[in-house]
N, C-alpha and C. Protein backbone atom coordinates (compact mmCIF):
# COMPACT_ATOMS: atom_id res chain seq x y z
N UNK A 1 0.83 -1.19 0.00
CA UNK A 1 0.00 0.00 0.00
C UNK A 1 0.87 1.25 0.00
N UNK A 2 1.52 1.35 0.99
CA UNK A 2 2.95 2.52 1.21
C UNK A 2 3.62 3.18 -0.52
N UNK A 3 3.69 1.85 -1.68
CA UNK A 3 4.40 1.96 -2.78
C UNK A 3 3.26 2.77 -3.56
N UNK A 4 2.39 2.16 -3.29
CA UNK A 4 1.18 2.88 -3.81
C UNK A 4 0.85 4.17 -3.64
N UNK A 5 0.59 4.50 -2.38
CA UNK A 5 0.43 5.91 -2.00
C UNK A 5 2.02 6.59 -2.79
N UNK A 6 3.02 6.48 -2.28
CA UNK A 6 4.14 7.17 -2.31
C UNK A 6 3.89 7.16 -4.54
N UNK A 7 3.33 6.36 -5.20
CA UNK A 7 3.39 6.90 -6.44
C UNK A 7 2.32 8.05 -6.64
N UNK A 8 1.30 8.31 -6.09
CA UNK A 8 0.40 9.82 -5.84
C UNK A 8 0.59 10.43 -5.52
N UNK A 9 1.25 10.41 -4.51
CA UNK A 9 1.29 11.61 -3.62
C UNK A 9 3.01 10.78 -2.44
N UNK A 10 4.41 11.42 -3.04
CA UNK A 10 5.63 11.02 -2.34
C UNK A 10 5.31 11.50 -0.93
N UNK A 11 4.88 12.41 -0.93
CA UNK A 11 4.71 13.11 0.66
C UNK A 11 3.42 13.02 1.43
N UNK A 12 3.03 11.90 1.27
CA UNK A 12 1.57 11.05 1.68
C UNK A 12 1.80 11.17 3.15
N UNK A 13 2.55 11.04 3.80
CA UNK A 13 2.82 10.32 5.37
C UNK A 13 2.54 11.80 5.54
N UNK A 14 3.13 12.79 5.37
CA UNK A 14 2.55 14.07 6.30
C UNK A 14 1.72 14.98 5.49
N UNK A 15 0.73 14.21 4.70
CA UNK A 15 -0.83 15.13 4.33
C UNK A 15 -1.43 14.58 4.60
N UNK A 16 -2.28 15.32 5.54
CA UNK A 16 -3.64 15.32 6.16
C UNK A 16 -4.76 14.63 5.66
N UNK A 17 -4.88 14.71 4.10
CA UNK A 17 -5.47 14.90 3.53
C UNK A 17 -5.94 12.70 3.15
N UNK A 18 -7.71 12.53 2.93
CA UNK A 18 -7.69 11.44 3.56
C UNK A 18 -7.42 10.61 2.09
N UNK A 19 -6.46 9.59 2.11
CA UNK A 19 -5.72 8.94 1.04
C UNK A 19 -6.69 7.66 0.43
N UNK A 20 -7.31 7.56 1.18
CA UNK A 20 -7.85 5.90 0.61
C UNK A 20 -9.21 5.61 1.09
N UNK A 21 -9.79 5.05 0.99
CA UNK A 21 -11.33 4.65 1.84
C UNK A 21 -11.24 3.56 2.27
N UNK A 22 -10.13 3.57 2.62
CA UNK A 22 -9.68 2.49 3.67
C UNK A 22 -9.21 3.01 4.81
N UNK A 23 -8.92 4.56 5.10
CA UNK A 23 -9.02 5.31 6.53
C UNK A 23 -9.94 4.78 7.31
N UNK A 24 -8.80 4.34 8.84
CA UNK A 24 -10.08 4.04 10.29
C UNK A 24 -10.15 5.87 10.94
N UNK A 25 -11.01 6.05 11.44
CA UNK A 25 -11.78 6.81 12.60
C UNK A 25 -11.91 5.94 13.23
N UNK A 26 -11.23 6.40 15.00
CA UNK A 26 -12.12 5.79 16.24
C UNK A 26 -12.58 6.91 16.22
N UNK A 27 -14.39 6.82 16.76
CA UNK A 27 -14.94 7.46 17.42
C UNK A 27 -14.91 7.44 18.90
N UNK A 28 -14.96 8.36 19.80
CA UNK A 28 -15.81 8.28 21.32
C UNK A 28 -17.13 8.63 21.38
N UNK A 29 -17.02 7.75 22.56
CA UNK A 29 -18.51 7.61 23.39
C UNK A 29 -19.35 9.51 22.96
N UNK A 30 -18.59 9.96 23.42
CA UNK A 30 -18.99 11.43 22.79
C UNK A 30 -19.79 11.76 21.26
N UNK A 31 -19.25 11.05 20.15
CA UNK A 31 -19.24 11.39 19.15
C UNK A 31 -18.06 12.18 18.44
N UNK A 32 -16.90 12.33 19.30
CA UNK A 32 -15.64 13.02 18.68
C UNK A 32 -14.64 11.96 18.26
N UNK A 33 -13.96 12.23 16.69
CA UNK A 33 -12.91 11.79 16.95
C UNK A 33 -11.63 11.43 17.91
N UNK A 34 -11.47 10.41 17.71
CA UNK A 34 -10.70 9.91 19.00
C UNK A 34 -9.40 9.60 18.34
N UNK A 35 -9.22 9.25 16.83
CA UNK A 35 -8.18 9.24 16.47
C UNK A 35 -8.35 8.43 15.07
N UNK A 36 -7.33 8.49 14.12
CA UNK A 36 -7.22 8.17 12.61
C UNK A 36 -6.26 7.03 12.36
N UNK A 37 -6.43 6.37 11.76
CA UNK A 37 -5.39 5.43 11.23
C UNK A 37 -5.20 5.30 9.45
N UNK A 38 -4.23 5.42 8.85
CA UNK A 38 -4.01 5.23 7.50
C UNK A 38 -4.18 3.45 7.22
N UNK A 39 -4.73 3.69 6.03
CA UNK A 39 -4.42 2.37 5.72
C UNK A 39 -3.24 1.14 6.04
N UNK A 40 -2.44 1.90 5.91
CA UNK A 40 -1.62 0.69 6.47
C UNK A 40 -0.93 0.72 8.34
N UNK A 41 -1.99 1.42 8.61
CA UNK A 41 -1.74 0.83 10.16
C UNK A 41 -1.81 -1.05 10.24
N UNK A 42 -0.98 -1.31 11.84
CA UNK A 42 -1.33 -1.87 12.10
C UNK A 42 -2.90 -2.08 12.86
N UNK A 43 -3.59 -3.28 12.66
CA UNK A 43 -4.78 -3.44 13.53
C UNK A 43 -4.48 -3.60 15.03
N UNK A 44 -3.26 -4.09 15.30
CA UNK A 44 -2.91 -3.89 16.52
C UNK A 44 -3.44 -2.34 17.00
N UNK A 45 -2.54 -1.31 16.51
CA UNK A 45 -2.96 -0.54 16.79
C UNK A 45 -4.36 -0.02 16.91
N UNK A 46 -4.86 -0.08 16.02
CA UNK A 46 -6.47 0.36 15.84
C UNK A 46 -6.61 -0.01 17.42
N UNK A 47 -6.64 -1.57 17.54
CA UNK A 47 -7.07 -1.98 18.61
C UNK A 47 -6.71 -1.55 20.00
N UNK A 48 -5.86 -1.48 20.42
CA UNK A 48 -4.90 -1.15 21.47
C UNK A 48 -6.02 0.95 21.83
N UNK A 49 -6.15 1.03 20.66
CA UNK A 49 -6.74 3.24 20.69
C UNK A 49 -8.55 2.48 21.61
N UNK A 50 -8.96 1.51 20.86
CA UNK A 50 -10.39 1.50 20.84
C UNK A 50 -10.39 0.63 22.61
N UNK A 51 -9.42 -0.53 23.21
CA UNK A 51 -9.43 -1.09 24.25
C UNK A 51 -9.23 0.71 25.19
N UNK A 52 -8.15 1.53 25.18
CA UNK A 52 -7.97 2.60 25.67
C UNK A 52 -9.28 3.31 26.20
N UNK A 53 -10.11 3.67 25.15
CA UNK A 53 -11.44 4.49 25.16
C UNK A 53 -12.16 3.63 26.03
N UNK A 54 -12.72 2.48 26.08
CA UNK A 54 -12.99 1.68 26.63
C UNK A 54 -13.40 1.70 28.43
């Protein structure tokens, strides 16, 4: 995925801007973002943000 992005856009890792529709959002209990993951996160991670909120 990384080879991929980096042929669109080389400077992918620091734009904001959302790359794939494969972006996670955690939400909170609130309704606020709680935090973003790019496609090629690990799911570890995902997981580890969403056990946190928890």
């Amino acid at each position: 995925m990384n080879k991929h992005l980096e042929k669109i856009d080389p400077d992918f890792r620091n734009n904001p801007d959302i790359k794939w529709n494969f972006t996670k959002f955690v939400i909170d209990r609130k309704g606020n973002v709680a935090a973003r993951f790019e496609p090629t996160a690990a799911m570890e991670d995902v997981e580890a943000c969403v056990k946190a909120l928890l």
